[in-house]
PDB file of N, CA and C in Angstrom:
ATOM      1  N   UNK A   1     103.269 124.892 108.329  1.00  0.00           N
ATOM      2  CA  UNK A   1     102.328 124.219 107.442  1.00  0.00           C
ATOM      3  C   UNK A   1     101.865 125.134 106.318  1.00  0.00           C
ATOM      4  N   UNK A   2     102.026 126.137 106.689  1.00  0.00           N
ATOM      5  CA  UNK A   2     101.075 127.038 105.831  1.00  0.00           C
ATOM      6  C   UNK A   2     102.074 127.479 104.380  1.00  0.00           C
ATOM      7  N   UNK A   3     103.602 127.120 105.021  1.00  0.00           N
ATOM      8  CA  UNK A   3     104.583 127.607 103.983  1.00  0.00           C
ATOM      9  C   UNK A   3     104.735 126.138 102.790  1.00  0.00           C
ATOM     10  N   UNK A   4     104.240 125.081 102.937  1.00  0.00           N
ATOM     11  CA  UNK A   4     104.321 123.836 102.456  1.00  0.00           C
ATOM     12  C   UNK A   4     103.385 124.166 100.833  1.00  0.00           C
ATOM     13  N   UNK A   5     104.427 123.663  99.783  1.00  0.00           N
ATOM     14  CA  UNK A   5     103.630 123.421  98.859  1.00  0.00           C
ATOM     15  C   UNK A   5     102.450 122.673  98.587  1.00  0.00           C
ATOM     16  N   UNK A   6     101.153 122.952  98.062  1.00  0.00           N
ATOM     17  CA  UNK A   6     100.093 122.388  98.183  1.00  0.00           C
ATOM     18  C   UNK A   6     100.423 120.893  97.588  1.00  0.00           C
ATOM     19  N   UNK A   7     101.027 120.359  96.906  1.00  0.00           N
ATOM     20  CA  UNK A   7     101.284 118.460  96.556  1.00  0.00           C
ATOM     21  C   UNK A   7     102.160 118.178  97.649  1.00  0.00           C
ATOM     22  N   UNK A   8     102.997 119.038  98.441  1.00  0.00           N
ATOM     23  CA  UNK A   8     103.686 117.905 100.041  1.00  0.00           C
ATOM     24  C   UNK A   8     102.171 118.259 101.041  1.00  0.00           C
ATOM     25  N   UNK A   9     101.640 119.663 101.455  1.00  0.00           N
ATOM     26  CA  UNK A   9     100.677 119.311 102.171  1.00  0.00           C
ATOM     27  C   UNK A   9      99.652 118.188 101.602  1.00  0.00           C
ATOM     28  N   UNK A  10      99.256 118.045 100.733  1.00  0.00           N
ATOM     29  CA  UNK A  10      98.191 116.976 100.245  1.00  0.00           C
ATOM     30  C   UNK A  10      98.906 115.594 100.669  1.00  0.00           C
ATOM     31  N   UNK A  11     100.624 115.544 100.646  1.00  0.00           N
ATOM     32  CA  UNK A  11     100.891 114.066 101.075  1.00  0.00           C
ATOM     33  C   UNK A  11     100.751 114.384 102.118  1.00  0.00           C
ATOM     34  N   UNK A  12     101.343 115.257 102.724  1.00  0.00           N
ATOM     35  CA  UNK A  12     101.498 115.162 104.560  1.00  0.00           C
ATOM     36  C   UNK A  12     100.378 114.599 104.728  1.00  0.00           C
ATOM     37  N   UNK A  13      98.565 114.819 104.479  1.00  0.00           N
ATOM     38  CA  UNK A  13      97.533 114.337 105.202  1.00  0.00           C
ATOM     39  C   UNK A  13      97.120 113.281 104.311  1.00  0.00           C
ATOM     40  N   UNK A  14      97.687 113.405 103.551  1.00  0.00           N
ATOM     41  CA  UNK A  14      97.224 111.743 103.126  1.00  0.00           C
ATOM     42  C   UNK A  14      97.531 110.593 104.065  1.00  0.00           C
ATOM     43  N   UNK A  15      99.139 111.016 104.137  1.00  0.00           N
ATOM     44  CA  UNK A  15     100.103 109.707 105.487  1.00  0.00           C
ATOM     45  C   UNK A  15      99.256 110.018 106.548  1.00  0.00           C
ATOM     46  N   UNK A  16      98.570 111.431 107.151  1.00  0.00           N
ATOM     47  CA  UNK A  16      98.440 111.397 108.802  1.00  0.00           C
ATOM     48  C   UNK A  16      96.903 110.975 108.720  1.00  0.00           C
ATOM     49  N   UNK A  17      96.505 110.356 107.547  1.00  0.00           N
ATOM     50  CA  UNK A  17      95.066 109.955 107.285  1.00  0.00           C
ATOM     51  C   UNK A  17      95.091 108.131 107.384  1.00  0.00           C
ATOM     52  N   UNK A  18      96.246 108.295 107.205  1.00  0.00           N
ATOM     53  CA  UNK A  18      96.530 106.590 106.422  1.00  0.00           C
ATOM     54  C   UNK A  18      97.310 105.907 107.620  1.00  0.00           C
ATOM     55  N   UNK A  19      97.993 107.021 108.919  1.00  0.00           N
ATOM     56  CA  UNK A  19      98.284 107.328 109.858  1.00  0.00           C
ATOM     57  C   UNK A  19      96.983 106.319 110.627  1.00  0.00           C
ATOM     58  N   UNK A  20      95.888 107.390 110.735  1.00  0.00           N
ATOM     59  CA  UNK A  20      94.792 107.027 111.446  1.00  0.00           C
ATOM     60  C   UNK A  20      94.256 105.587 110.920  1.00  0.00           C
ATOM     61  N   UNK A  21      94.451 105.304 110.117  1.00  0.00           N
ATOM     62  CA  UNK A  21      93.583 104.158 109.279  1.00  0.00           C
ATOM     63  C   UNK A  21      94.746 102.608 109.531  1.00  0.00           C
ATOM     64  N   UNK A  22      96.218 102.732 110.305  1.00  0.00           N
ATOM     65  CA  UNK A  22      97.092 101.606 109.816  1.00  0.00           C
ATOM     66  C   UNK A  22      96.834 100.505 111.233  1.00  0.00           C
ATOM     67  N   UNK A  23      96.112 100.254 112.092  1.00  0.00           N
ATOM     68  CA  UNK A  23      95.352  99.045 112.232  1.00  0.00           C
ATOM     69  C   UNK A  23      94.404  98.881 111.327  1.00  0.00           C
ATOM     70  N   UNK A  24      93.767  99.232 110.837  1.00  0.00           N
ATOM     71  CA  UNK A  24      92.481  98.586 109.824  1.00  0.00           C
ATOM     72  C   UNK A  24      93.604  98.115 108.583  1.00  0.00           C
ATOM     73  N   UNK A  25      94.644  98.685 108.102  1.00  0.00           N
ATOM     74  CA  UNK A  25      95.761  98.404 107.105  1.00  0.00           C
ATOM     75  C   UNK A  25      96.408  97.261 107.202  1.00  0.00           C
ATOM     76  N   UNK A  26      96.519  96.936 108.614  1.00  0.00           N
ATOM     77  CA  UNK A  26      97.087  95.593 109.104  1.00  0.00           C
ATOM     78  C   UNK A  26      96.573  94.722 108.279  1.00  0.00           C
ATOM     79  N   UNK A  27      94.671  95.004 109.037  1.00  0.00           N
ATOM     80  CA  UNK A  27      94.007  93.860 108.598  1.00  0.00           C
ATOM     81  C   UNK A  27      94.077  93.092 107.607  1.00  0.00           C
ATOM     82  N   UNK A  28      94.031  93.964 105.750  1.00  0.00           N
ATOM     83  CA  UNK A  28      93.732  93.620 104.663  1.00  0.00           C
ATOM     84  C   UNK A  28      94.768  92.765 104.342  1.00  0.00           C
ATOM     85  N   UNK A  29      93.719  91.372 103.661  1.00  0.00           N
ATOM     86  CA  UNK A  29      94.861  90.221 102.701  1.00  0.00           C
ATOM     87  C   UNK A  29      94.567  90.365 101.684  1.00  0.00           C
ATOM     88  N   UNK A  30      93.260  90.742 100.933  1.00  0.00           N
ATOM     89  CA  UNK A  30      92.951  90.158  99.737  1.00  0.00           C
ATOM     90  C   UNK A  30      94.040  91.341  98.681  1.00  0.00           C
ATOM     91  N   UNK A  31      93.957  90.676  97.651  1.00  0.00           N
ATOM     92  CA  UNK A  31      94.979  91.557  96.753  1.00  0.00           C
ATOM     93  C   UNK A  31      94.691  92.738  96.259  1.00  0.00           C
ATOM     94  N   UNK A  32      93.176  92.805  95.891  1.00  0.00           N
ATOM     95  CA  UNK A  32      92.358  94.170  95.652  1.00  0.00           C
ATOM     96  C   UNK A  32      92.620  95.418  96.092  1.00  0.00           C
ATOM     97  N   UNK A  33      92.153  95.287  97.554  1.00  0.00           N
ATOM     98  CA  UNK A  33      91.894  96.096  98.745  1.00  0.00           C
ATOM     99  C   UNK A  33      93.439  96.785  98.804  1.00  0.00           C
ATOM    100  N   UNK A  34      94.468  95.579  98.743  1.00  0.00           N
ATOM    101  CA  UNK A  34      95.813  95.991  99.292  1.00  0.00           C
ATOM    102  C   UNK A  34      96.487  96.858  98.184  1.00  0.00           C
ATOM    103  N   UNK A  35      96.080  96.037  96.508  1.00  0.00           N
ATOM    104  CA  UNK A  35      96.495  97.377  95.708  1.00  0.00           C
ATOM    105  C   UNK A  35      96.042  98.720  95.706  1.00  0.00           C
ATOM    106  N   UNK A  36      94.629  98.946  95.696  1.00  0.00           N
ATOM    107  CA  UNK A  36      94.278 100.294  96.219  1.00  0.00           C
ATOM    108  C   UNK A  36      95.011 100.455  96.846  1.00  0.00           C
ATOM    109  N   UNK A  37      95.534 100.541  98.165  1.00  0.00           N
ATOM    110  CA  UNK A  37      96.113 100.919  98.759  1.00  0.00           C
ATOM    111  C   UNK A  37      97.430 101.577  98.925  1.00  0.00           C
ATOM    112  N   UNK A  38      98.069 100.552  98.034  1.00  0.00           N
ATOM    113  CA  UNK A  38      99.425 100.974  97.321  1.00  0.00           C
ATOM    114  C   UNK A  38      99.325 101.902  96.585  1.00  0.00           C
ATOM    115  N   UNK A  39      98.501 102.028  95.837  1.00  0.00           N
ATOM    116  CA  UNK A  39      97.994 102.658  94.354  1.00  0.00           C
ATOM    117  C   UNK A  39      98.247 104.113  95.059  1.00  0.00           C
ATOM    118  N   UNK A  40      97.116 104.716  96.370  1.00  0.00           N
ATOM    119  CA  UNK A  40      96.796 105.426  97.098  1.00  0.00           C
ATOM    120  C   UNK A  40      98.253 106.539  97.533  1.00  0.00           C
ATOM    121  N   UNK A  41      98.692 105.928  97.976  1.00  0.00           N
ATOM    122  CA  UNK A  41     100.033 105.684  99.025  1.00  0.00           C
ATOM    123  C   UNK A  41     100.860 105.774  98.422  1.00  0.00           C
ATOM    124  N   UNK A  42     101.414 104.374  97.692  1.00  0.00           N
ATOM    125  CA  UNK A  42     102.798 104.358  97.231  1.00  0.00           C
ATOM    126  C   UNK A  42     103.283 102.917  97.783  1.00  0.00           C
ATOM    127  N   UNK A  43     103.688 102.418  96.967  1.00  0.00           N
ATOM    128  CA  UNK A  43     104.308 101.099  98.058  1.00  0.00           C
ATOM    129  C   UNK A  43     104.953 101.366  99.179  1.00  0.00           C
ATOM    130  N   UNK A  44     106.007 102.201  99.265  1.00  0.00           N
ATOM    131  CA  UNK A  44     106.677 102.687 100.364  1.00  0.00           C
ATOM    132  C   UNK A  44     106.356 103.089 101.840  1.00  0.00           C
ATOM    133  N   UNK A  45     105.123 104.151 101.146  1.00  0.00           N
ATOM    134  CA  UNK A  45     104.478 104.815 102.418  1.00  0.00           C
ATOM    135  C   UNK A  45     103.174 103.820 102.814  1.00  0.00           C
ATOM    136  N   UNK A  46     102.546 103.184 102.012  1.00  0.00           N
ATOM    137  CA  UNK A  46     102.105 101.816 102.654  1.00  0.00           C
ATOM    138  C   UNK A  46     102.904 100.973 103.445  1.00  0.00           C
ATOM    139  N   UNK A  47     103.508 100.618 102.704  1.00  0.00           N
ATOM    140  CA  UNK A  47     104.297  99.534 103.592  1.00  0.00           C
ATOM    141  C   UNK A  47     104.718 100.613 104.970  1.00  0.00           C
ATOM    142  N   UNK A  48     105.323 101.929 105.355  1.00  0.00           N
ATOM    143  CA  UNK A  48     105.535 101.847 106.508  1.00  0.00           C
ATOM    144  C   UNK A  48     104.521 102.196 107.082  1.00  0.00           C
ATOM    145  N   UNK A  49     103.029 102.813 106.827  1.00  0.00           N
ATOM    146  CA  UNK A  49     101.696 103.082 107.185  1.00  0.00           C
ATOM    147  C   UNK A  49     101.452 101.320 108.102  1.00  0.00           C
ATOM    148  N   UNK A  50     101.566 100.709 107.470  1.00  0.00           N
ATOM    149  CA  UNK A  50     101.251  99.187 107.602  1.00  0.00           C
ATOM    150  C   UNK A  50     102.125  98.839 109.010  1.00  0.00           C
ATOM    151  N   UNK A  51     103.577  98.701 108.857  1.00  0.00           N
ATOM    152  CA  UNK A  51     104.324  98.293 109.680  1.00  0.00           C
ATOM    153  C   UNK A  51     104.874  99.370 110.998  1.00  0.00           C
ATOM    154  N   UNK A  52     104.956 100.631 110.678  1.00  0.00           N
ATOM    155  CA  UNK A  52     104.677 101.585 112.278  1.00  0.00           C
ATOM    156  C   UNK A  52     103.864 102.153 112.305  1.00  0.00           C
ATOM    157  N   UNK A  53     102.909 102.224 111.792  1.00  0.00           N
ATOM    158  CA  UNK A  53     101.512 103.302 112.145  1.00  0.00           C
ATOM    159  C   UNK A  53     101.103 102.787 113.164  1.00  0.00           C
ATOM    160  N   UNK A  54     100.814 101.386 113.579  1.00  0.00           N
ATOM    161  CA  UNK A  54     100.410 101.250 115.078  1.00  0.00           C
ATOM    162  C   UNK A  54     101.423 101.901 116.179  1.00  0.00           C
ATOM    163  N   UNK A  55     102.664 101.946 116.310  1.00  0.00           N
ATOM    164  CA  UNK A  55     103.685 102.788 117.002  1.00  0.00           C
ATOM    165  C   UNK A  55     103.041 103.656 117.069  1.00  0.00           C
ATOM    166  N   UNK A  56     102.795 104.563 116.130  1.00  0.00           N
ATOM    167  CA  UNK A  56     102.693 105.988 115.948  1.00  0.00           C
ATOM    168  C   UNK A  56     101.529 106.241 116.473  1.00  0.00           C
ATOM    169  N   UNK A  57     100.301 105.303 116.607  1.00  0.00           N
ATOM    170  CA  UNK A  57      98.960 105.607 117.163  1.00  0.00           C
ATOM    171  C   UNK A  57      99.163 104.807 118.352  1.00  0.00           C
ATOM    172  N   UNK A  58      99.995 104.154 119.195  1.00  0.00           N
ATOM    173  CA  UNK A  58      99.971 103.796 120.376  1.00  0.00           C
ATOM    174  C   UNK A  58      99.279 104.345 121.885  1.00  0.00           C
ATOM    175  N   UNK A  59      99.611 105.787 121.318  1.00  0.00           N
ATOM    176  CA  UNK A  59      98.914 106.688 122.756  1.00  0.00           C
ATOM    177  C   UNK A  59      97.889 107.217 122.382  1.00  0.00           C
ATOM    178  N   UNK A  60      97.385 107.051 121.052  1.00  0.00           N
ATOM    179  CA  UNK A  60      96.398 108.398 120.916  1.00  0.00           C
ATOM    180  C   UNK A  60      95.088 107.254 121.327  1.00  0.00           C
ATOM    181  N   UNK A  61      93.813 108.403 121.538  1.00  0.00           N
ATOM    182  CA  UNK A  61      92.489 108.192 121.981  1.00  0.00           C
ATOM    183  C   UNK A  61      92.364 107.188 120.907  1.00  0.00           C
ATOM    184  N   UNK A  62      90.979 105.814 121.515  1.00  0.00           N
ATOM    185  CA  UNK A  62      90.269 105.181 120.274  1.00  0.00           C
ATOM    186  C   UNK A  62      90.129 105.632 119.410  1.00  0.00           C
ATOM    187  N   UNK A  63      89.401 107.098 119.505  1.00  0.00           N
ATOM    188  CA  UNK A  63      88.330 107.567 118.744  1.00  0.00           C
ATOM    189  C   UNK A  63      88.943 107.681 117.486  1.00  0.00           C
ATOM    190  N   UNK A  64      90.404 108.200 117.386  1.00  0.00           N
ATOM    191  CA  UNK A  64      91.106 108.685 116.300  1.00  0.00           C
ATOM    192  C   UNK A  64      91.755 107.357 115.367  1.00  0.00           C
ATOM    193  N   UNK A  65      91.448 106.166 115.644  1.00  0.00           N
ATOM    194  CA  UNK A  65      91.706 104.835 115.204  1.00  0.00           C
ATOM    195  C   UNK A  65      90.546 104.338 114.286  1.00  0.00           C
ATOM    196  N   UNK A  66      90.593 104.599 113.055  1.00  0.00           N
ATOM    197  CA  UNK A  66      89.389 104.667 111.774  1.00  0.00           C
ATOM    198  C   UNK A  66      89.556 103.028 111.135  1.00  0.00           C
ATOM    199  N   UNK A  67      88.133 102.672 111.102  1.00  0.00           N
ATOM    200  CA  UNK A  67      88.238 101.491 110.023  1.00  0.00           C
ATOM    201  C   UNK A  67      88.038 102.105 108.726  1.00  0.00           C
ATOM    202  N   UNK A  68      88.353 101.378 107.576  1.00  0.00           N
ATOM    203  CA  UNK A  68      88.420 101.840 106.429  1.00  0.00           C
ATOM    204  C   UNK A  68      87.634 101.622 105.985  1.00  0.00           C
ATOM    205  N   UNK A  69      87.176 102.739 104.677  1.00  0.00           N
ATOM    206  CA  UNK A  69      86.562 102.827 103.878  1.00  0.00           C
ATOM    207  C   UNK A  69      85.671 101.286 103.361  1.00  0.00           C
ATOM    208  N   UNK A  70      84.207 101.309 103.083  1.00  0.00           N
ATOM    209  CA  UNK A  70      83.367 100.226 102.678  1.00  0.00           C
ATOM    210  C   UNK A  70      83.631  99.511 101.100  1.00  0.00           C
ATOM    211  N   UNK A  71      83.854 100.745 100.555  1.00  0.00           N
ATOM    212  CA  UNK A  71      84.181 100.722  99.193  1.00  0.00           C
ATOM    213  C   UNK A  71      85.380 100.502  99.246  1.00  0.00           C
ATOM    214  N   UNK A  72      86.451 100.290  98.399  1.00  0.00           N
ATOM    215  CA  UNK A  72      88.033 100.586  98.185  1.00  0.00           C
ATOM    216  C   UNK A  72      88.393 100.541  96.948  1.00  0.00           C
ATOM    217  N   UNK A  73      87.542 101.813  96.586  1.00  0.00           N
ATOM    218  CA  UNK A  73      87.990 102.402  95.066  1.00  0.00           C
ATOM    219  C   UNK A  73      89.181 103.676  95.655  1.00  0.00           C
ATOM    220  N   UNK A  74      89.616 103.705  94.645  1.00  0.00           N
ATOM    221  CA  UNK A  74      91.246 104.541  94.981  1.00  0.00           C
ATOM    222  C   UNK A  74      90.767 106.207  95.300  1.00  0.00           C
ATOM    223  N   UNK A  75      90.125 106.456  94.420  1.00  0.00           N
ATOM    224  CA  UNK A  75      89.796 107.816  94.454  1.00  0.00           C
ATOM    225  C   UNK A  75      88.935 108.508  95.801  1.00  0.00           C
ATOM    226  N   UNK A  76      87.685 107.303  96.566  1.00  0.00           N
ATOM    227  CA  UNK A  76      87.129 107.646  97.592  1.00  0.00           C
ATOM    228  C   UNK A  76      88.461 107.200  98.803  1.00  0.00           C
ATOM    229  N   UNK A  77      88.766 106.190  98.175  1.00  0.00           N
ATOM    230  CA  UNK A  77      89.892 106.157  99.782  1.00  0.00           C
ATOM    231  C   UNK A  77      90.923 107.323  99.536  1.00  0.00           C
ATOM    232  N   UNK A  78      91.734 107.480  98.354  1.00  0.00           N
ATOM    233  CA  UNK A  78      92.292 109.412  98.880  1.00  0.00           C
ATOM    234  C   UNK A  78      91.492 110.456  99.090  1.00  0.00           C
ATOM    235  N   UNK A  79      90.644 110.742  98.628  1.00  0.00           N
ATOM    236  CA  UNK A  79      89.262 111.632  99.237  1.00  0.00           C
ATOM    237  C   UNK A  79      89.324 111.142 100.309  1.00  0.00           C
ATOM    238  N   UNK A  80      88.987 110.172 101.259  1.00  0.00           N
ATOM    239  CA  UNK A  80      88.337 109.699 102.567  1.00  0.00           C
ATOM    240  C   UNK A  80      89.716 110.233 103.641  1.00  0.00           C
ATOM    241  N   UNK A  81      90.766 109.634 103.293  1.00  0.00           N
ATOM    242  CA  UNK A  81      92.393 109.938 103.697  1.00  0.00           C
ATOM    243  C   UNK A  81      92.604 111.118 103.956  1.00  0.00           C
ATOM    244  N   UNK A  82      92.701 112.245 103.126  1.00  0.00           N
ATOM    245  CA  UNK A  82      92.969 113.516 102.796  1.00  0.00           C
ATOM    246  C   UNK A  82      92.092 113.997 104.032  1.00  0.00           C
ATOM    247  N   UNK A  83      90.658 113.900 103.756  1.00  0.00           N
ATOM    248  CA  UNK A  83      89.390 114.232 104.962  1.00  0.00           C
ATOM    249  C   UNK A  83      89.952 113.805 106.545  1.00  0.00           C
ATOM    250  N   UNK A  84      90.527 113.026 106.729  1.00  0.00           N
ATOM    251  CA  UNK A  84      90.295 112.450 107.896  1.00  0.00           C
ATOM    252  C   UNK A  84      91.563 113.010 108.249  1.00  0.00           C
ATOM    253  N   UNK A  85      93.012 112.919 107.414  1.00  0.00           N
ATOM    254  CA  UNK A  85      94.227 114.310 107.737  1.00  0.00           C
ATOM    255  C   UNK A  85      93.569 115.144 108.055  1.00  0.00           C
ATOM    256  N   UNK A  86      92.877 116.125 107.116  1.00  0.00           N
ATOM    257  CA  UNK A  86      92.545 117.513 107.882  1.00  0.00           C
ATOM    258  C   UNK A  86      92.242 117.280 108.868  1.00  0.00           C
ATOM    259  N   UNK A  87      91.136 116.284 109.145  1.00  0.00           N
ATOM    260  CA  UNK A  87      90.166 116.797 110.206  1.00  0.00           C
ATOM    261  C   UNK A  87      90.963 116.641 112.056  1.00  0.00           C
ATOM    262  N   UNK A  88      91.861 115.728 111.728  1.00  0.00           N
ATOM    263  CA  UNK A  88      92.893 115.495 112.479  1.00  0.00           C
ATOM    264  C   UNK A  88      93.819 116.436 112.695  1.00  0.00           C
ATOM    265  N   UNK A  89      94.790 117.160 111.743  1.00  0.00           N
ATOM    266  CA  UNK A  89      95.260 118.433 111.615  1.00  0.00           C
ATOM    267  C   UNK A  89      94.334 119.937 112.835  1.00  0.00           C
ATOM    268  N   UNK A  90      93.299 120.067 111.885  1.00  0.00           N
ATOM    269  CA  UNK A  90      92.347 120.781 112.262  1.00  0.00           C
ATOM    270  C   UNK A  90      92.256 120.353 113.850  1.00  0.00           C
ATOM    271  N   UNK A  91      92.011 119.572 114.056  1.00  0.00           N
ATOM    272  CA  UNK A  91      91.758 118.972 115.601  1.00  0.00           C
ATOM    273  C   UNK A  91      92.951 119.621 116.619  1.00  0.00           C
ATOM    274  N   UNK A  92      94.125 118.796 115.773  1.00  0.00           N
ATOM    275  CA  UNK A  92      95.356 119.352 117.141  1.00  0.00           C
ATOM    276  C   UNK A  92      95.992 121.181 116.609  1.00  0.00           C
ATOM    277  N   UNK A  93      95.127 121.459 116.036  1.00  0.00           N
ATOM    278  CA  UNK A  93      95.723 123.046 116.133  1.00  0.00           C
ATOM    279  C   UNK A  93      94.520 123.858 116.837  1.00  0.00           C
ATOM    280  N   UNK A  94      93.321 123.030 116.870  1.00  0.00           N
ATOM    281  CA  UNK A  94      92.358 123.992 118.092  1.00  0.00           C
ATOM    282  C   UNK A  94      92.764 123.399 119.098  1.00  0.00           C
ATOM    283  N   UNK A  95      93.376 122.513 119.821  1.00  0.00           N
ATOM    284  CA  UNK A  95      93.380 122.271 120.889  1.00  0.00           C
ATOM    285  C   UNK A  95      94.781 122.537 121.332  1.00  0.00           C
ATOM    286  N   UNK A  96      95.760 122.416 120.290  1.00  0.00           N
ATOM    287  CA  UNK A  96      97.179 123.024 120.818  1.00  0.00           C
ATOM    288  C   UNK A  96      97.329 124.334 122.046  1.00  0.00           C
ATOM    289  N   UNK A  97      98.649 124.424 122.364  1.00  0.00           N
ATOM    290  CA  UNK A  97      98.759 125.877 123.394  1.00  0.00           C
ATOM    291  C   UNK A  97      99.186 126.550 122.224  1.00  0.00           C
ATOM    292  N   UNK A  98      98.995 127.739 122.727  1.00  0.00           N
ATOM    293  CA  UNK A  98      99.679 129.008 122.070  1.00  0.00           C
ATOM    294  C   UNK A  98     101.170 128.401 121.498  1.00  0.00           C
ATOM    295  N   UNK A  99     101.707 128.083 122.896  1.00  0.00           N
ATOM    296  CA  UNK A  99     102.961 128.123 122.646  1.00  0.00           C
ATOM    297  C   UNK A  99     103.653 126.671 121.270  1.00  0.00           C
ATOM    298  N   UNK A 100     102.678 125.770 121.013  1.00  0.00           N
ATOM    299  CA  UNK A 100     102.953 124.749 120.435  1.00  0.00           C
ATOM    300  C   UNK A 100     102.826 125.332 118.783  1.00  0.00           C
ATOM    301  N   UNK A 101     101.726 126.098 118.957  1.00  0.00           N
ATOM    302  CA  UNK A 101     101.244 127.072 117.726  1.00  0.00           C
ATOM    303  C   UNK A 101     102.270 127.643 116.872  1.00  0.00           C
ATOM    304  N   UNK A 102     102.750 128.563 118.132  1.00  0.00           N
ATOM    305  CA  UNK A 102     104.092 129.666 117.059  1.00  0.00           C
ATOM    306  C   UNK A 102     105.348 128.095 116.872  1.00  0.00           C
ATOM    307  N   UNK A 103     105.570 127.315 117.246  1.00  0.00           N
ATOM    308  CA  UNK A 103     106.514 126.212 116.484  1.00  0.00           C
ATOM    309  C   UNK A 103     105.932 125.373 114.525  1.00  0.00           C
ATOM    310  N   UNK A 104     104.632 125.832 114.781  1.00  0.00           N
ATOM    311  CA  UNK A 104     104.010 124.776 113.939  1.00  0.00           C
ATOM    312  C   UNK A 104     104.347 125.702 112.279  1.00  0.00           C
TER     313      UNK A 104
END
């Protein structure tokens, strides 16, 4: 992680933010909400945020399963995204083993 250029780390936690957030992603119909989103993202990485992010959060704890943002202006939901990557990041490298560590 640490060798990653700072614009792929900023995507990496954007997705593992948007990761945490893709049941609440399901939810949205209205057209607004969903362009932010795209806007955010990318059509691409929305759309698969949308369609396997529940896969991908299948095993993990509730806790780490975020409703989204109140607002859905573009700039607080990548701010909010980005935040909730780290803090997730941050999370599984204090709790990792040693040994998961020297792979990362």
């Amino acid at each position: 992680l640490a060798l990653l250029p700072p614009d792929a780390l900023s995507t990496l936690m954007l997705t593992i933010g948007g990761a945490l957030h893709s049941f609440a992603m399901r939810q949205v119909v209205l057209k607004k909400p969903k362009q932010c989103l795209n806007n955010v993202f990318g059509l691409d990485i929305a759309r698969f945020l949308i369609q396997q992010g529940p896969m991908l959060l299948s095993q993990w704890p509730k806790g780490w399963q975020k409703a989204l943002p109140d607002v859905m202006k573009e700039d607080e939901v990548e701010r909010h995204m980005l935040k909730q990557g780290y803090a997730w990041m941050k999370f599984i490298l204090a709790s990792s083993s040693h040994d998961i560590l020297l792979r990362w």
